[in-house]
N, C-alpha and C. Protein backbone atom coordinates (compact mmCIF):
# COMPACT_ATOMS: atom_id res chain seq x y z
N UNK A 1 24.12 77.32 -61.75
CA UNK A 1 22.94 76.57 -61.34
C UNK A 1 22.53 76.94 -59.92
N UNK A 2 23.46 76.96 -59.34
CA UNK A 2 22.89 76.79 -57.60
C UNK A 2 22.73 78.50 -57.56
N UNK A 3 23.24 79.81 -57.85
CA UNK A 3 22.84 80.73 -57.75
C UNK A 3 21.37 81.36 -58.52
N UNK A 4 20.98 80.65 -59.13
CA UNK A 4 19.67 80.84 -59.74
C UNK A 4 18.54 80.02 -58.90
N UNK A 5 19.09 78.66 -58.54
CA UNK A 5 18.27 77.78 -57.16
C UNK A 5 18.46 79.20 -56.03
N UNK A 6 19.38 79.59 -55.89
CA UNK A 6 18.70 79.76 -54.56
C UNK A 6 17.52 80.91 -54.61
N UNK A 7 18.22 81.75 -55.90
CA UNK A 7 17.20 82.81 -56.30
C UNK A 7 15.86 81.91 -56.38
N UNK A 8 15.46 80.95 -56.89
CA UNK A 8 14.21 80.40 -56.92
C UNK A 8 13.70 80.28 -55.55
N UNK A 9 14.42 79.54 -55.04
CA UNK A 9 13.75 78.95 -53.89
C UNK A 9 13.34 80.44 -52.42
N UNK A 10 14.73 81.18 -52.83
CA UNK A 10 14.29 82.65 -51.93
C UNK A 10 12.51 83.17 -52.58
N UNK A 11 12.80 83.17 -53.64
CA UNK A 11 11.23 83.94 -54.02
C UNK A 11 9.95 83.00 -53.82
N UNK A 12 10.10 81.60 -53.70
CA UNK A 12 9.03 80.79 -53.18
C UNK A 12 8.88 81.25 -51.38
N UNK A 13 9.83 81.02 -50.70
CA UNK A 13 10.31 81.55 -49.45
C UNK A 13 9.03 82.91 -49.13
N UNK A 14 9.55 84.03 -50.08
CA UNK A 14 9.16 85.47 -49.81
C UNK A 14 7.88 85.43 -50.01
N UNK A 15 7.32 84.57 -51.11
CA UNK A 15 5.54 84.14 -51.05
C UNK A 15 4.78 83.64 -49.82
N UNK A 16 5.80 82.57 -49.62
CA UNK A 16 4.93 82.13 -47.77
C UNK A 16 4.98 83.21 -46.84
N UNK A 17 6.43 83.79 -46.80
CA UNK A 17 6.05 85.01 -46.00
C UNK A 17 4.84 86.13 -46.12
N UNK A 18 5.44 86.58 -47.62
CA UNK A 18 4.61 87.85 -48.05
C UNK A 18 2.69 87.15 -47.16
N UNK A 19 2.53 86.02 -47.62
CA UNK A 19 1.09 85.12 -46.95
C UNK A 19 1.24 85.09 -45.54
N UNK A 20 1.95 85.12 -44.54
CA UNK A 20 2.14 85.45 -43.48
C UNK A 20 1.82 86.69 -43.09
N UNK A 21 2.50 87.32 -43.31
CA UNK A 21 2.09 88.84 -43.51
C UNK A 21 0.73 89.69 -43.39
N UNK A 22 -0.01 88.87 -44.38
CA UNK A 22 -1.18 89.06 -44.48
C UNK A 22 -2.17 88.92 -43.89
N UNK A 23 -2.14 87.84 -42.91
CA UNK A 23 -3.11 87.56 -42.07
C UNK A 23 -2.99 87.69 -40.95
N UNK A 24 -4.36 87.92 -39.93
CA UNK A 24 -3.71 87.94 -38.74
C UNK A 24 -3.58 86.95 -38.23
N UNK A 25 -2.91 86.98 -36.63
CA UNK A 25 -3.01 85.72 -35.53
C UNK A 25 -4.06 84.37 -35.98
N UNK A 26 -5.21 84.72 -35.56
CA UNK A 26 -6.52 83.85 -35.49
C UNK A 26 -6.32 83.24 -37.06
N UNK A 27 -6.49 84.32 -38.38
CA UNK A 27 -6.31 83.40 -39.60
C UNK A 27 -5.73 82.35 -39.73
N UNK A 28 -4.23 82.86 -39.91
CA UNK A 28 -3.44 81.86 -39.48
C UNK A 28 -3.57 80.64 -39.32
N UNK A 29 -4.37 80.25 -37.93
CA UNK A 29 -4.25 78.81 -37.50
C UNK A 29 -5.68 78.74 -37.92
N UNK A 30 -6.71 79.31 -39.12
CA UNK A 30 -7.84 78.63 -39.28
C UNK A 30 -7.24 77.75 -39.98
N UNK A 31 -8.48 76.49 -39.55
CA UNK A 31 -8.47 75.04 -40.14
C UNK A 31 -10.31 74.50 -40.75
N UNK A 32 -9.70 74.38 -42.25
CA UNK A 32 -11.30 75.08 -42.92
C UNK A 32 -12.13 73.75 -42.70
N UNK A 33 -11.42 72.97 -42.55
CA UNK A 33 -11.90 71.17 -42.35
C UNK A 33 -11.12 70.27 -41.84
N UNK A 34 -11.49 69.12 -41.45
CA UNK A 34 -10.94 68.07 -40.62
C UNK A 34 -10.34 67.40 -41.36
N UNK A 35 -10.18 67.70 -43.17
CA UNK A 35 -9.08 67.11 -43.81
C UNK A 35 -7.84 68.06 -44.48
N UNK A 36 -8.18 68.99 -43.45
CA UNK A 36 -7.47 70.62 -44.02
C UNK A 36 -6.26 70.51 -43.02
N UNK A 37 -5.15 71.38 -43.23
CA UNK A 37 -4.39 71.55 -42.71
C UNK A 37 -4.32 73.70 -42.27
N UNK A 38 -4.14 74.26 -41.20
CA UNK A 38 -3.69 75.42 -40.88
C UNK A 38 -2.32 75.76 -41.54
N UNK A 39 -1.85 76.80 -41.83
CA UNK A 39 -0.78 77.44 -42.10
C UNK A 39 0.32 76.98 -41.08
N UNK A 40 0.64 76.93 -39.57
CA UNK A 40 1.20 76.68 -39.00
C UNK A 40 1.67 75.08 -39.03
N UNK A 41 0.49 74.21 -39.66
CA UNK A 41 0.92 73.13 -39.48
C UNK A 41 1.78 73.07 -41.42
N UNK A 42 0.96 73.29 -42.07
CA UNK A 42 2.08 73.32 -43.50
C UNK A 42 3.29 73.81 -42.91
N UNK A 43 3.41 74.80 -42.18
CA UNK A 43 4.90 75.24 -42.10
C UNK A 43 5.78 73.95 -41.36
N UNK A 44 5.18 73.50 -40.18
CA UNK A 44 5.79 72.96 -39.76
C UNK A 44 5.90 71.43 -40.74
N UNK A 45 5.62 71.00 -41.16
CA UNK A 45 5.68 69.97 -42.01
C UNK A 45 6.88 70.03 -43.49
N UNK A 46 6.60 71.18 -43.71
CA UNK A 46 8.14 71.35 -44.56
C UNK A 46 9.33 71.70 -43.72
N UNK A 47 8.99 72.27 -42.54
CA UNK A 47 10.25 72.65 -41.65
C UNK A 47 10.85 71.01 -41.70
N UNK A 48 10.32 70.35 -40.97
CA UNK A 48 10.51 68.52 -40.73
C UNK A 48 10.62 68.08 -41.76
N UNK A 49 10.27 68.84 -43.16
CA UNK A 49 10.62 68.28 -43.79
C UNK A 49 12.22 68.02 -44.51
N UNK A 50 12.10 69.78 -44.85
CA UNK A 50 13.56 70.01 -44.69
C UNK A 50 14.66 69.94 -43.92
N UNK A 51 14.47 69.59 -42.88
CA UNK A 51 15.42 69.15 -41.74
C UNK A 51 15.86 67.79 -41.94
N UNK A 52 15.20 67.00 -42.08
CA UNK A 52 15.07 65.54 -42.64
C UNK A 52 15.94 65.75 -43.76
N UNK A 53 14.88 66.08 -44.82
CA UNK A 53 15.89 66.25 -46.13
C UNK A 53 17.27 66.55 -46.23
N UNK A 54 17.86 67.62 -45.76
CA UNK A 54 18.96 68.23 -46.15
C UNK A 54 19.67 68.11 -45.04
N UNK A 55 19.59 68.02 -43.54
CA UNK A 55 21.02 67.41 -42.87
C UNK A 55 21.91 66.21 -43.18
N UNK A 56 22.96 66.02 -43.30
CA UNK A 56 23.71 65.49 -43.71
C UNK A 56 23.32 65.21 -45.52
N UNK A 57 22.94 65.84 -46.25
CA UNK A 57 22.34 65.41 -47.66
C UNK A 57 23.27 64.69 -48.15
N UNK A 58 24.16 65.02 -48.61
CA UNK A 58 25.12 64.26 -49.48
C UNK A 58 25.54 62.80 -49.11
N UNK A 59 25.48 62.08 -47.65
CA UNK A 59 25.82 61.26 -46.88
C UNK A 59 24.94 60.30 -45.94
N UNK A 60 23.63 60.65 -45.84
CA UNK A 60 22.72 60.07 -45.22
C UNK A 60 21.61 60.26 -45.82
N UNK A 61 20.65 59.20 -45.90
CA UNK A 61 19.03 58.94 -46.16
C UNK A 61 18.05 60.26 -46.03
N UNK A 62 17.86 60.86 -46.74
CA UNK A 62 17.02 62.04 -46.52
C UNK A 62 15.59 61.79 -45.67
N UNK A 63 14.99 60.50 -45.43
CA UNK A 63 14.34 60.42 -44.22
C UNK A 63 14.90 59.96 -43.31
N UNK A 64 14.95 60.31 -41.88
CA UNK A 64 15.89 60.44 -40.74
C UNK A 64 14.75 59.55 -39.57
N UNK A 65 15.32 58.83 -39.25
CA UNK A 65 14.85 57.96 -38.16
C UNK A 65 14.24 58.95 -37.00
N UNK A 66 14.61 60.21 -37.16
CA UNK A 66 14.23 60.65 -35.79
C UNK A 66 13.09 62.02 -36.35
N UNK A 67 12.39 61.77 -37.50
CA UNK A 67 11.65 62.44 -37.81
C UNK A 67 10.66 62.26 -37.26
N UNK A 68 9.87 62.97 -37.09
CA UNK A 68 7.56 62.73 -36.99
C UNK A 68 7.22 63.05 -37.63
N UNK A 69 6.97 62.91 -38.71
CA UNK A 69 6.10 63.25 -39.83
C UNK A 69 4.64 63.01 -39.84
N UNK A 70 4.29 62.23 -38.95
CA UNK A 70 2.63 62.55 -38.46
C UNK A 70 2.42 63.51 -37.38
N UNK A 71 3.59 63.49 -36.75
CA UNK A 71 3.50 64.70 -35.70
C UNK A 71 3.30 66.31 -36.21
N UNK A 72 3.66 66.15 -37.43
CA UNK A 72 4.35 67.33 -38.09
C UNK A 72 2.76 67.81 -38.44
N UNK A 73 1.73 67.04 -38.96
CA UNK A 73 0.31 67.40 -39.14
C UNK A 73 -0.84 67.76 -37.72
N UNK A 74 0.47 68.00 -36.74
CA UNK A 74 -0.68 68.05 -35.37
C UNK A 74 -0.94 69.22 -35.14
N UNK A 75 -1.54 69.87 -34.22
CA UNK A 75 -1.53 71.82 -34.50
C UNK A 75 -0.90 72.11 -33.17
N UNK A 76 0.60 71.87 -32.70
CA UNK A 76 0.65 72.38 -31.66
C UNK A 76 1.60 73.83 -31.95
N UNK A 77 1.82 74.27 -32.86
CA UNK A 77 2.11 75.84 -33.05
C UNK A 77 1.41 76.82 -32.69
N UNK A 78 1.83 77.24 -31.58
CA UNK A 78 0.73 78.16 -30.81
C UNK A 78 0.93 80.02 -31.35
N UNK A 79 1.65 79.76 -31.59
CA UNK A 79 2.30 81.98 -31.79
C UNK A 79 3.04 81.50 -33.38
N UNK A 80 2.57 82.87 -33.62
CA UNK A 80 3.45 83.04 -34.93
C UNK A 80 4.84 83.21 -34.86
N UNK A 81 5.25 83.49 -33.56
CA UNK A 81 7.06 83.41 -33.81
C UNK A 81 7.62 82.47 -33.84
N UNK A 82 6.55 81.02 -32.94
CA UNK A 82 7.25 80.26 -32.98
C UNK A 82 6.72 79.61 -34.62
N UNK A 83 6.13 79.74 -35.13
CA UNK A 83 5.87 79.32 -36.65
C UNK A 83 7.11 79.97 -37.63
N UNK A 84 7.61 81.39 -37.40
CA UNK A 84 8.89 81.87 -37.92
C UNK A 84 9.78 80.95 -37.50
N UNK A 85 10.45 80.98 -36.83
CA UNK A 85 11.34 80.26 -35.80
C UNK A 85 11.31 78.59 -36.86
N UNK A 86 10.67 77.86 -36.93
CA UNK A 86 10.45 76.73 -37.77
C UNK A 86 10.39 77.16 -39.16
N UNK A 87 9.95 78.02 -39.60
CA UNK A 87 9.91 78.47 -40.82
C UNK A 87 11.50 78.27 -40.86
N UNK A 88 11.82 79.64 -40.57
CA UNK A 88 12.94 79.62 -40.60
C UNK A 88 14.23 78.77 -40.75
N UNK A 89 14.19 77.96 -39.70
CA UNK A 89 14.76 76.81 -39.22
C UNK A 89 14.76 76.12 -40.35
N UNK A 90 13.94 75.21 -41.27
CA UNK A 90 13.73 74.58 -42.22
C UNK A 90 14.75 75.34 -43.42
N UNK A 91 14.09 76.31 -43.68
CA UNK A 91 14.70 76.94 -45.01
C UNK A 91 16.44 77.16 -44.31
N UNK A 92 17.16 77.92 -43.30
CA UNK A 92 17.99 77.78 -43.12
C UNK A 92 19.15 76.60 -43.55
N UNK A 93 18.76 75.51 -42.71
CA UNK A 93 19.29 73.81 -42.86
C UNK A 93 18.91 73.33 -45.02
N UNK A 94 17.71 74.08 -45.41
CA UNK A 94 18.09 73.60 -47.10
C UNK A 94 19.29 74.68 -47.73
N UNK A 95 19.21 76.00 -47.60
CA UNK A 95 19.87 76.47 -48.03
C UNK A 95 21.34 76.24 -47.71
N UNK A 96 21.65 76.19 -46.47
CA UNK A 96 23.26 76.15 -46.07
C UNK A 96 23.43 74.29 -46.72
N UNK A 97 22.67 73.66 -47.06
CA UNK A 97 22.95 72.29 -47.82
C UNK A 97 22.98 72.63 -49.37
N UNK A 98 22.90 73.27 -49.87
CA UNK A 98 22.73 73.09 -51.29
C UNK A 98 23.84 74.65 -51.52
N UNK A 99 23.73 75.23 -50.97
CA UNK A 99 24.92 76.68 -51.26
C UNK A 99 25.99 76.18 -51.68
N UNK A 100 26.98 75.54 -51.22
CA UNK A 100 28.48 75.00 -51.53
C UNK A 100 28.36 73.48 -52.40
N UNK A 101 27.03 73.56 -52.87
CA UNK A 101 27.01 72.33 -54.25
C UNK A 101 27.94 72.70 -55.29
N UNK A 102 28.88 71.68 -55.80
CA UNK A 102 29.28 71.81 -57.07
C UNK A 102 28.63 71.44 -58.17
N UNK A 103 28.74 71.72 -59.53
CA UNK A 103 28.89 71.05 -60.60
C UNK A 103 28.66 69.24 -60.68
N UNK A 104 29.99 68.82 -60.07
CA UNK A 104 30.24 67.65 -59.80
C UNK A 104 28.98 66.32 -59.20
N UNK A 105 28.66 67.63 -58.32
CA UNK A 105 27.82 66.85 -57.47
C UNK A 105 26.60 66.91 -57.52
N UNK A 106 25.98 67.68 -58.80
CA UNK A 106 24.86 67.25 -59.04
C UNK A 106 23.99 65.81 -59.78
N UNK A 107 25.36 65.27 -60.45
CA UNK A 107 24.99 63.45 -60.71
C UNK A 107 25.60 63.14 -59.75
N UNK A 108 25.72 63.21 -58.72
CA UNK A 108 25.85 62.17 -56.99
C UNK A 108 24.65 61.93 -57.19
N UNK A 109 24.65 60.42 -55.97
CA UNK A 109 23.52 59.53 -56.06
C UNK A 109 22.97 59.90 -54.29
N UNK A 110 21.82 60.66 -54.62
CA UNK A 110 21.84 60.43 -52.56
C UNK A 110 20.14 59.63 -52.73
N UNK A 111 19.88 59.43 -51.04
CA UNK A 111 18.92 58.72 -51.24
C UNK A 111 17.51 58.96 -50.34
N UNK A 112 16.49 59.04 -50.57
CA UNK A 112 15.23 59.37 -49.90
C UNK A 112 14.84 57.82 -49.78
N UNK A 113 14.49 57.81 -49.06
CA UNK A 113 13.63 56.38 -48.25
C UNK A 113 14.04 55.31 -48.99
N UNK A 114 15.48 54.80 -49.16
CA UNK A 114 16.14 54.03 -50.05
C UNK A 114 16.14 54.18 -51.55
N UNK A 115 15.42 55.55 -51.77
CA UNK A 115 15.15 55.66 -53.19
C UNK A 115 16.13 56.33 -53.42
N UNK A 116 16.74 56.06 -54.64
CA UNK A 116 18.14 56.60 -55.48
C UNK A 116 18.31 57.70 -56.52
N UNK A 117 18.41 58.96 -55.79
CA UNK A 117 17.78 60.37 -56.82
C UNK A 117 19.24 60.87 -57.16
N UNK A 118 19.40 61.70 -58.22
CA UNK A 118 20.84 62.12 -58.28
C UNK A 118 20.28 64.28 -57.29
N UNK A 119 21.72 64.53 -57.31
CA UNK A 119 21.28 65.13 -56.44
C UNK A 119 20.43 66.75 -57.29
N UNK A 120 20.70 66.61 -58.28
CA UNK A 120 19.88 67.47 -59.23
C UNK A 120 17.98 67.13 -58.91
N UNK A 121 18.15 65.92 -59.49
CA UNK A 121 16.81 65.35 -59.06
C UNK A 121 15.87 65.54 -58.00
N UNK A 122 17.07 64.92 -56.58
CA UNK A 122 16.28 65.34 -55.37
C UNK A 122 16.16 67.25 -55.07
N UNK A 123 16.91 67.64 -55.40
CA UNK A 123 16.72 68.90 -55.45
C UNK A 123 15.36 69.39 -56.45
N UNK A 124 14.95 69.08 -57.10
CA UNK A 124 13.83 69.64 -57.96
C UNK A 124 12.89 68.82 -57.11
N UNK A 125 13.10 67.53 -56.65
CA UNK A 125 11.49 67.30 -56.05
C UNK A 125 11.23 67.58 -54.57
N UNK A 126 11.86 68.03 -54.09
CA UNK A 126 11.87 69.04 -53.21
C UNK A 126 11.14 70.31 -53.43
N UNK A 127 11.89 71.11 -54.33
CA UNK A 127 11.12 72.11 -55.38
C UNK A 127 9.60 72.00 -55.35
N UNK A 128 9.56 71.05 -56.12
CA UNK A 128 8.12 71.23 -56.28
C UNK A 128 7.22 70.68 -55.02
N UNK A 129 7.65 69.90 -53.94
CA UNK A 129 6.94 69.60 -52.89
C UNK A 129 6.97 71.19 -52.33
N UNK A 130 7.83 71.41 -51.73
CA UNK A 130 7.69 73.39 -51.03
C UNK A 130 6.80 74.05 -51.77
N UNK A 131 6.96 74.69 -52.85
CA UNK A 131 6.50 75.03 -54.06
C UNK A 131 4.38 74.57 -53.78
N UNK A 132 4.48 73.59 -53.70
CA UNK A 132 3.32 72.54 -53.41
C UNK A 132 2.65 73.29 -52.36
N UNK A 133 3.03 72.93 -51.18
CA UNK A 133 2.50 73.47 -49.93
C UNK A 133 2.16 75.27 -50.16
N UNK A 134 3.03 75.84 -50.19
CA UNK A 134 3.02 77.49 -50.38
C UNK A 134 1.92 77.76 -51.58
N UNK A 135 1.86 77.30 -52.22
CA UNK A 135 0.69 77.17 -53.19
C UNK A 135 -0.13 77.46 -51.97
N UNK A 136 -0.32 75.81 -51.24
CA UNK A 136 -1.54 75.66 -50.82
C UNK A 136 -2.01 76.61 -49.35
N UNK A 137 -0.67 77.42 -48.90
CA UNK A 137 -0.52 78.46 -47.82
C UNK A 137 -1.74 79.51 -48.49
N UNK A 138 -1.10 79.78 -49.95
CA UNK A 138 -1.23 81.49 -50.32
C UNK A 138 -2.96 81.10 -50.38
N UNK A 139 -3.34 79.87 -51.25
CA UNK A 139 -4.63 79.72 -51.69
C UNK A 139 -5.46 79.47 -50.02
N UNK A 140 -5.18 79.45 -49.36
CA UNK A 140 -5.84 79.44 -48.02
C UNK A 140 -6.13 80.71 -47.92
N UNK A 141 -5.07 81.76 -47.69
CA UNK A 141 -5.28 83.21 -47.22
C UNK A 141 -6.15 83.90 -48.27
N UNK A 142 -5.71 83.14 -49.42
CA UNK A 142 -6.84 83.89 -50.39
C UNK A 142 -8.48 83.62 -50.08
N UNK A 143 -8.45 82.50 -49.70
CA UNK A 143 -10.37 82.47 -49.41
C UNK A 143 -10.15 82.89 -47.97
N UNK A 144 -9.38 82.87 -46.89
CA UNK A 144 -9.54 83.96 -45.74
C UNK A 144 -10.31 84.97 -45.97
N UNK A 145 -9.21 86.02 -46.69
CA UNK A 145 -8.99 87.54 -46.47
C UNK A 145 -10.28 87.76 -48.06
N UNK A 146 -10.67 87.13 -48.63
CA UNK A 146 -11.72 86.92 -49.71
C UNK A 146 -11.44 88.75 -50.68
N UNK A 147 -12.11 89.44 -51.15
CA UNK A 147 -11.86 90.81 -51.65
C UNK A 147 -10.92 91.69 -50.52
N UNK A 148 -10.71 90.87 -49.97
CA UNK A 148 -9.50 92.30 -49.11
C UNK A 148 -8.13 91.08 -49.51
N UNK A 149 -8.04 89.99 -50.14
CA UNK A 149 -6.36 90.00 -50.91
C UNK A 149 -5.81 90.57 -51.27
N UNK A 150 -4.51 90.96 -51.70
CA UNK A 150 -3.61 91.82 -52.35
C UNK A 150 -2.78 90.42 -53.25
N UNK A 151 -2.96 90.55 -54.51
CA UNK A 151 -2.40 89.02 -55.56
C UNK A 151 -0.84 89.51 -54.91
N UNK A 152 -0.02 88.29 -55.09
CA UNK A 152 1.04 87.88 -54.74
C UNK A 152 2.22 87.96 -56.46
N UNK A 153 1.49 87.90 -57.26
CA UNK A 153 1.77 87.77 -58.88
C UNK A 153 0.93 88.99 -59.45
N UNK A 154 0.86 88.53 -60.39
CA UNK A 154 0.16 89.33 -61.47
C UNK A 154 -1.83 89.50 -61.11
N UNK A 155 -2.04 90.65 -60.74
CA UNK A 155 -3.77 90.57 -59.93
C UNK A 155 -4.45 89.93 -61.38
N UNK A 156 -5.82 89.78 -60.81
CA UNK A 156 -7.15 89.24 -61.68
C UNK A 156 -6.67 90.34 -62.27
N UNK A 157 -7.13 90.77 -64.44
CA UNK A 157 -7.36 92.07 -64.80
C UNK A 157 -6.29 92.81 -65.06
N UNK A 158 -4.97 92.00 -64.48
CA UNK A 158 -3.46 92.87 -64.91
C UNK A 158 -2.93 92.52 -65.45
N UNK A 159 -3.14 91.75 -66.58
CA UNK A 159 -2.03 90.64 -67.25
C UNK A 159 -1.52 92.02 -68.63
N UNK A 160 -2.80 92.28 -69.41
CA UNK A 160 -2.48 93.38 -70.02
C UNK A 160 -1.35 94.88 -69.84
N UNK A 161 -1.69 95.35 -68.41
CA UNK A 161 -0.79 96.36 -68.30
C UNK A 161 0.30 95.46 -68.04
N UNK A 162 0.96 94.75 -67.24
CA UNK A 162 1.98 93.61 -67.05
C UNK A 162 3.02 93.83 -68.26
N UNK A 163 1.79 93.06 -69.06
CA UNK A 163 2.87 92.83 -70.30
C UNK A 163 3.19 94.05 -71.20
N UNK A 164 2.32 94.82 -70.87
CA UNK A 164 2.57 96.52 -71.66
C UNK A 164 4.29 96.62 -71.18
N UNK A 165 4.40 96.99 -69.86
CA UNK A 165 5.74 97.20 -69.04
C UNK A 165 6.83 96.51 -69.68
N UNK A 166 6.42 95.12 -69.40
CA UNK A 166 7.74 93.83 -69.85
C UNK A 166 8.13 94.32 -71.35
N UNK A 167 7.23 94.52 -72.09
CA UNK A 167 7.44 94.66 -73.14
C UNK A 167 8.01 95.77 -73.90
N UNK A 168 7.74 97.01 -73.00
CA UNK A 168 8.46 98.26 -73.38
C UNK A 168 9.82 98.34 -73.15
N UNK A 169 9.92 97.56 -72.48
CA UNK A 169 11.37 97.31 -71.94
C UNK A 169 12.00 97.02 -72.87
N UNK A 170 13.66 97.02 -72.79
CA UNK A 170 14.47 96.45 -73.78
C UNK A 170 14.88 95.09 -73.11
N UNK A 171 15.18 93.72 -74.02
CA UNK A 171 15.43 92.37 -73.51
C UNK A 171 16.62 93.02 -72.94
N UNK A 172 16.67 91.62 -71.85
CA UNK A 172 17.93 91.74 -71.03
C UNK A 172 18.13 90.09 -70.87
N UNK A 173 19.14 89.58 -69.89
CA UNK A 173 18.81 88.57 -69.62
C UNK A 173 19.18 88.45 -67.54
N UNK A 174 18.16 88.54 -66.98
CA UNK A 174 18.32 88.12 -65.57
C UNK A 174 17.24 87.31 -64.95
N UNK A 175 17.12 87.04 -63.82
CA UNK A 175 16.50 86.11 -63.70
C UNK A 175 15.32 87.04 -63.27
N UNK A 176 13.92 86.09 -63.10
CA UNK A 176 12.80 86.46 -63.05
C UNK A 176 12.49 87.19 -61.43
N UNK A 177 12.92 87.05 -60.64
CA UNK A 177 12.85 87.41 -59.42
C UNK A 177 13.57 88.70 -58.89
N UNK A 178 14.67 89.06 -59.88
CA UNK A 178 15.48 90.19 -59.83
C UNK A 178 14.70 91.34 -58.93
N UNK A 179 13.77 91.60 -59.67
CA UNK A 179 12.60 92.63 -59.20
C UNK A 179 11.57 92.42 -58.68
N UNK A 180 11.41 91.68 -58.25
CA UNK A 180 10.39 90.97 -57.19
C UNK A 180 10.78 91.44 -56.03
């Protein structure tokens, strides 16, 4: 289980980057509206988020008294290193929490804002909150960079050759990211 999580969660990871990547400086911190959020601030908001979440996981409240979570929507990320640097930071603190999970301990009971998730659970809604945001990273850079995108998946128009490939292939069984 947890070696296929992390494979998941690395290839969500390599999407925000690969979207990093792509844009420059100035993109970056565009903010398309006053109910929009910049790239720098999504990052930083799962960084806080995950920091929250996963220090002490197994043993303490996954929201942490000493969070800002409205702070976390403010734009003071000025440089992209320091947006790595938090990137980073975040995904670091989930991964080194969930790496040495057992078996065992995925029906443990831990708890988000007194709410009682087993730890399978909180782990998937996590998932899909990250998952969530990076969505909403890549779909930003996509109306940025408008006909100068490069798809992140399968382009408009490629689904056909795609599946030509997959299909010539002989089955195997590994995970989907192998070759990514």
């Amino acid at each position: 289980m947890t070696e296929n999580l992390i494979k998941l969660l690395a290839y969500y990871k390599s999407l925000g980057e690969r979207t990093f990547n792509a844009l420059s400086d100035d993109e970056l911190h565009l903010i398309p509206n006053d109910g929009s959020n910049s790239i720098p601030m999504l990052v930083k908001h799962m960084s806080g988020n995950m920091l929250s979440r996963w220090t002490n996981f197994l043993t303490e409240d996954g929201e942490k008294d000493w969070r800002d979570r409205e702070g976390e929507f403010e734009s003071t990320i000025k440089t992209r290193k320091e947006m790595i640097e938090k990137w980073e930071e975040g995904w670091t603190c989930f991964f080194n929490a969930i790496k040495d999970l057992k078996t065992d301990d995925l029906n443990r009971t831990v708890y988000i804002r007194n709410e009682g998730h087993t730890v399978i659970d909180a782990i998937h809604r996590q998932l899909a909150h990250y998952s969530y945001h990076i969505g909403q990273m890549v779909y930003l850079a996509k109306i940025i960079k408008g006909e100068d995108w490069e798809s992140l998946s399968i382009p408009k128009g490629g689904t056909a050759a795609y599946n030509q490939t997959k299909f010539s292939a002989e089955k195997s069984e590994k995970h989907f990211t192998d070759k990514v």
